[in-house]
Protein backbone atom coordinates (compact mmCIF):
# COMPACT_ATOMS: atom_id res chain seq x y z
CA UNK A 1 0.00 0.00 0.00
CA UNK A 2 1.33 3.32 -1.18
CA UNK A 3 2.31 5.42 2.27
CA UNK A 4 1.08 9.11 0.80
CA UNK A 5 1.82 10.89 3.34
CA UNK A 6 5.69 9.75 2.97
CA UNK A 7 5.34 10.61 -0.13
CA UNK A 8 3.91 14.36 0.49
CA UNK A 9 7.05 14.66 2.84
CA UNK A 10 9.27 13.37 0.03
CA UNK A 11 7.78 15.93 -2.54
CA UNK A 12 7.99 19.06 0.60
CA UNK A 13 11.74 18.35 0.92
CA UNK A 14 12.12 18.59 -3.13
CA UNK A 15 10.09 21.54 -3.37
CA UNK A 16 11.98 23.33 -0.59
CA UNK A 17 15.36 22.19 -1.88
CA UNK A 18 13.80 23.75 -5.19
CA UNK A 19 12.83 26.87 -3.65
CA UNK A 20 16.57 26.98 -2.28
CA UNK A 21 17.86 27.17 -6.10
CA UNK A 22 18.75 23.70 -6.10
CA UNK A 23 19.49 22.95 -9.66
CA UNK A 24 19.32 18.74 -8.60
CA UNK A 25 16.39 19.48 -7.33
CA UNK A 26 14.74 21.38 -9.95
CA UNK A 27 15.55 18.34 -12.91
CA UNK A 28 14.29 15.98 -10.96
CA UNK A 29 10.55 17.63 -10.79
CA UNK A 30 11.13 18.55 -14.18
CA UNK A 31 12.20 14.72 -14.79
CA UNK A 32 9.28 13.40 -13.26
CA UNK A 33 6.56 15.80 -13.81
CA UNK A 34 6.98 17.65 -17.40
CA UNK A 35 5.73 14.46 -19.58
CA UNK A 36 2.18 13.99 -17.57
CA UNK A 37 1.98 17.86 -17.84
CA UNK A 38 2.69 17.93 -21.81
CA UNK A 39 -0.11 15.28 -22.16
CA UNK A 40 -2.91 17.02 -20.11
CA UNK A 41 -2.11 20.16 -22.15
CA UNK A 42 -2.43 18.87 -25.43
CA UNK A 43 -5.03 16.95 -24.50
CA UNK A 44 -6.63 20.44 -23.49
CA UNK A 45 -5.39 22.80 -26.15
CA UNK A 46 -5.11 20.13 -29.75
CA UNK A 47 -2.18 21.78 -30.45
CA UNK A 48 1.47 20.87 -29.56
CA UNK A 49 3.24 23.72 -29.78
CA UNK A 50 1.13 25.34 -27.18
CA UNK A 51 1.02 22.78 -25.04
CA UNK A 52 5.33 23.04 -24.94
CA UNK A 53 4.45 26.50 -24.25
CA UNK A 54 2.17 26.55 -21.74
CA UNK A 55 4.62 23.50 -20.40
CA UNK A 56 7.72 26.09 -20.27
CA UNK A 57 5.23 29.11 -18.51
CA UNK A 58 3.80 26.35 -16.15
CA UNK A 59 7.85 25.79 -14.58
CA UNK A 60 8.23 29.69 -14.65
CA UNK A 61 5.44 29.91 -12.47
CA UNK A 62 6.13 26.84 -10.47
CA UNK A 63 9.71 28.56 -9.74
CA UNK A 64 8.13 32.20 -8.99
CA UNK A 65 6.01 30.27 -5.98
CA UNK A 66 7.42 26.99 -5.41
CA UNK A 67 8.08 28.45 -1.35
CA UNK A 68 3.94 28.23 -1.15
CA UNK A 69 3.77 24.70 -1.52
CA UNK A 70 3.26 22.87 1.90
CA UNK A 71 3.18 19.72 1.06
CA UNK A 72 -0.34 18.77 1.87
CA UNK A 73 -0.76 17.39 -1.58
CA UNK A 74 0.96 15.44 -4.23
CA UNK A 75 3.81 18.31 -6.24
CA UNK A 76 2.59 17.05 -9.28
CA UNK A 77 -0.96 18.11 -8.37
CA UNK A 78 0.09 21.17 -7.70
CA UNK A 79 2.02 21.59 -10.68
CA UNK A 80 -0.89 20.53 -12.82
CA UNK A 81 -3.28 22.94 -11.13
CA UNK A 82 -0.94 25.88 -12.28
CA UNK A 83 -1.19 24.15 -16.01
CA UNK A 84 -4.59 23.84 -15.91
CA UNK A 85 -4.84 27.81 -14.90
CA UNK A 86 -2.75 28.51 -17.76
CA UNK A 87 -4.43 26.79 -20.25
CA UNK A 88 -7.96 28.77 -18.94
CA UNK A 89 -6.29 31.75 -19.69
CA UNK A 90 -4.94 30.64 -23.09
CA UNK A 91 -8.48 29.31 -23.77
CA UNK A 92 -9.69 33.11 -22.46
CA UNK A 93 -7.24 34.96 -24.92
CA UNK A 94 -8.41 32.47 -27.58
CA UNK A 95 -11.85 33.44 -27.33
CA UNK A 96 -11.38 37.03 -26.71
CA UNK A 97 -9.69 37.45 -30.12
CA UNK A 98 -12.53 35.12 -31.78
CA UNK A 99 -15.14 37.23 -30.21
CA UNK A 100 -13.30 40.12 -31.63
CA UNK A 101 -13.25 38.79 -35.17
CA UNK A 102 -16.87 38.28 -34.68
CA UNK A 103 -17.91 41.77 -33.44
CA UNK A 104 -15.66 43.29 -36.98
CA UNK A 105 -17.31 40.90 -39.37
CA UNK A 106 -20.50 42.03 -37.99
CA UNK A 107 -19.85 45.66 -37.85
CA UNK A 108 -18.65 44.88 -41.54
CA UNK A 109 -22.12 43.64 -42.26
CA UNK A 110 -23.62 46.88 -40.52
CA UNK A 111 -21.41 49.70 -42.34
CA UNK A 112 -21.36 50.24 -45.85
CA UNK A 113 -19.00 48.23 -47.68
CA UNK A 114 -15.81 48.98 -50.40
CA UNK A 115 -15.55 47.43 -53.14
CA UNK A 116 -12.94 45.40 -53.04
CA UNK A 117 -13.92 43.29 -55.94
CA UNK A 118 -14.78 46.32 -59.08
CA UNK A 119 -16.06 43.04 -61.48
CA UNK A 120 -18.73 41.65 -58.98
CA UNK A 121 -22.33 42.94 -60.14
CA UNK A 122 -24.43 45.12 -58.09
CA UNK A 123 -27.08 42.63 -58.35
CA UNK A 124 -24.93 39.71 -57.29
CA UNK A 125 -24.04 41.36 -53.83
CA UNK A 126 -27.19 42.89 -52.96
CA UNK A 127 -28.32 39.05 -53.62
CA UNK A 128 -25.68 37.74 -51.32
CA UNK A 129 -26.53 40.58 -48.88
CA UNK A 130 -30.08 39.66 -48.89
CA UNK A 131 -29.04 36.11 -48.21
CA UNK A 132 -27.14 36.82 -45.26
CA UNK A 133 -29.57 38.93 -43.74
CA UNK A 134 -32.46 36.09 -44.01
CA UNK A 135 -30.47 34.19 -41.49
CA UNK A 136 -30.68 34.10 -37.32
CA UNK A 137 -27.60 35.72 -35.93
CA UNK A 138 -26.49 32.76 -34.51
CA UNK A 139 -26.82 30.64 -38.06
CA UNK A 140 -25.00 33.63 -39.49
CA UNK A 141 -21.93 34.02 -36.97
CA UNK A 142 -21.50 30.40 -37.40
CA UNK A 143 -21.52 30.34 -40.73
CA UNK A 144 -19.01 33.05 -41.18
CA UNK A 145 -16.62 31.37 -38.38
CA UNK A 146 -16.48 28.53 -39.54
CA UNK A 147 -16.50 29.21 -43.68
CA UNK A 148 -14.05 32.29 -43.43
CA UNK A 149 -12.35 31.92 -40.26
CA UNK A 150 -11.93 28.23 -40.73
CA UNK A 151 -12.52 27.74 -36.76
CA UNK A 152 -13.14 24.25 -35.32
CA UNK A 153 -16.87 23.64 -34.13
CA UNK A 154 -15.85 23.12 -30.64
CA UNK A 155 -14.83 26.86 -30.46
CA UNK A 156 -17.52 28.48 -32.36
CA UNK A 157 -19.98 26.35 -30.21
CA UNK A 158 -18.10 27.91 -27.42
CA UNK A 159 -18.44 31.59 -28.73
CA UNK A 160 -22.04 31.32 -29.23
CA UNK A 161 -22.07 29.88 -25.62
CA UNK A 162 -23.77 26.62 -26.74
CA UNK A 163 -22.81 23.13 -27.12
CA UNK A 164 -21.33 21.91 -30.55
CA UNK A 165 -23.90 19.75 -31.61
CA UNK A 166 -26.06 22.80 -31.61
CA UNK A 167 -23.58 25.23 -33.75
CA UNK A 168 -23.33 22.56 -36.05
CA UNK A 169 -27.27 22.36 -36.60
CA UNK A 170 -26.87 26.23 -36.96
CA UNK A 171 -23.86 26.12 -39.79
CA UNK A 172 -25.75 23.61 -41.59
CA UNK A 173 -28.93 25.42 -41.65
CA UNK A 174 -27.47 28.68 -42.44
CA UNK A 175 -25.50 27.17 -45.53
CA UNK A 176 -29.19 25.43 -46.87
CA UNK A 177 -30.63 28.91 -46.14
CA UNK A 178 -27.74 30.16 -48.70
CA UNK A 179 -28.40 27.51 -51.40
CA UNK A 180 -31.72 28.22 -51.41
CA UNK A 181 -31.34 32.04 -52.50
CA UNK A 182 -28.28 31.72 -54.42
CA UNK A 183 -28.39 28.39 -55.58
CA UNK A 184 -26.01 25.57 -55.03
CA UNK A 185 -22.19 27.02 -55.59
CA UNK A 186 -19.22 25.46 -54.85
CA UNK A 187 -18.00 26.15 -51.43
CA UNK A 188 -14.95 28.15 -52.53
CA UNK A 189 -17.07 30.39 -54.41
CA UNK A 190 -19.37 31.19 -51.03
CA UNK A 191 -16.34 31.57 -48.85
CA UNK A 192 -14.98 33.86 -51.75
CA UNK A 193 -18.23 35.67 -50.99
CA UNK A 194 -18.13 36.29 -47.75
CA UNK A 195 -14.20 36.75 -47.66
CA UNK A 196 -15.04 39.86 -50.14
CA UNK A 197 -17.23 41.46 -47.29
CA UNK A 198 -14.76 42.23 -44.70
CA UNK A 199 -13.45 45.66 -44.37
């Protein structure tokens, strides 16, 4: 039977050998702890490269405060805690800038547009215009996230605060709203479309 509280005491005398600028001490949490931690955070994020990031600011962290740990829990709970904060406020920024992007492309739709694209007929954007306009705000942000931002379901779902099942029922009604008024084209040509709006 694992003895846990020897093994809190173990992981109090690393962490304050640690805190004492123990280089030893340091590599072996590093050793034992910075796999595990690279997993959860790709598991969290998709995407390796900021996983090794939010790996690297995890240890800066960890180093700033490792004097607060007391050794009433495991280290490497404590040193996934910190990861998991950091990846909340990567997943925070994330969806800051998305909801960004979504408040310009709909202030694009709102103010009068450039014309960016001289050979397009008058009659062809008012069409697509009209199009847009037919659809629910959430069918339309969805449909403009995901065809001209190219983001994953899983976020959009999470910038229309609703689950992903749901913003995919709203993408695929907004793009059989679309066919319907402008017919069935390619999807290049309706992301071409709706790339042509933004300011």
């Amino acid at each position: 039977m694992v003895n846990t509280k020897h093994e809190h005491r173990q992981d109090l005398t690393l962490a304050q050998r640690a805190a004492r600028g123990e280089q030893a001490a340091w590599r072996a949490i590093y050793e034992d702890s910075a796999d595990g931690l690279f997993n959860l955070l790709h598991f969290q994020t998709g995407d390796r490269e900021v996983a090794c990031d939010l790996v690297q600011e995890t240890f800066v962290t960890a180093m700033k405060s490792v004097d607060a740990f007391r050794g009433e829990g495991a280290l490497g709970a404590w040193l996934r805690s910190i990861a998991m904060r950091k990846c909340l406020d990567w997943r925070r920024g994330m969806l800051r800038q998305a909801r960004k992007r979504l408040l310009l492309l709909t202030e694009a739709e709102r103010a009068p547009q450039p014309r960016l694209k001289p050979i397009r007929f008058d009659a062809e954007e008012a069409t697509f215009r009209a199009a847009l306009t037919k659809l629910s705000s959430k069918q339309r942000a969805s449909l403009l996230l995901r065809e001209v931002e190219d983001l994953p379901f899983r976020e959009i779902a999470e910038i229309l605060a609703c689950n992903e099942a749901t913003a995919r029922v709203h993408h695929h009604r907004a793009r059989e709203s679309m066919r319907k008024t402008l017919g069935d084209p390619p999807t290049g040509e309706l992301v071409d479309e709706m790339e042509g709006m933004q300011p």
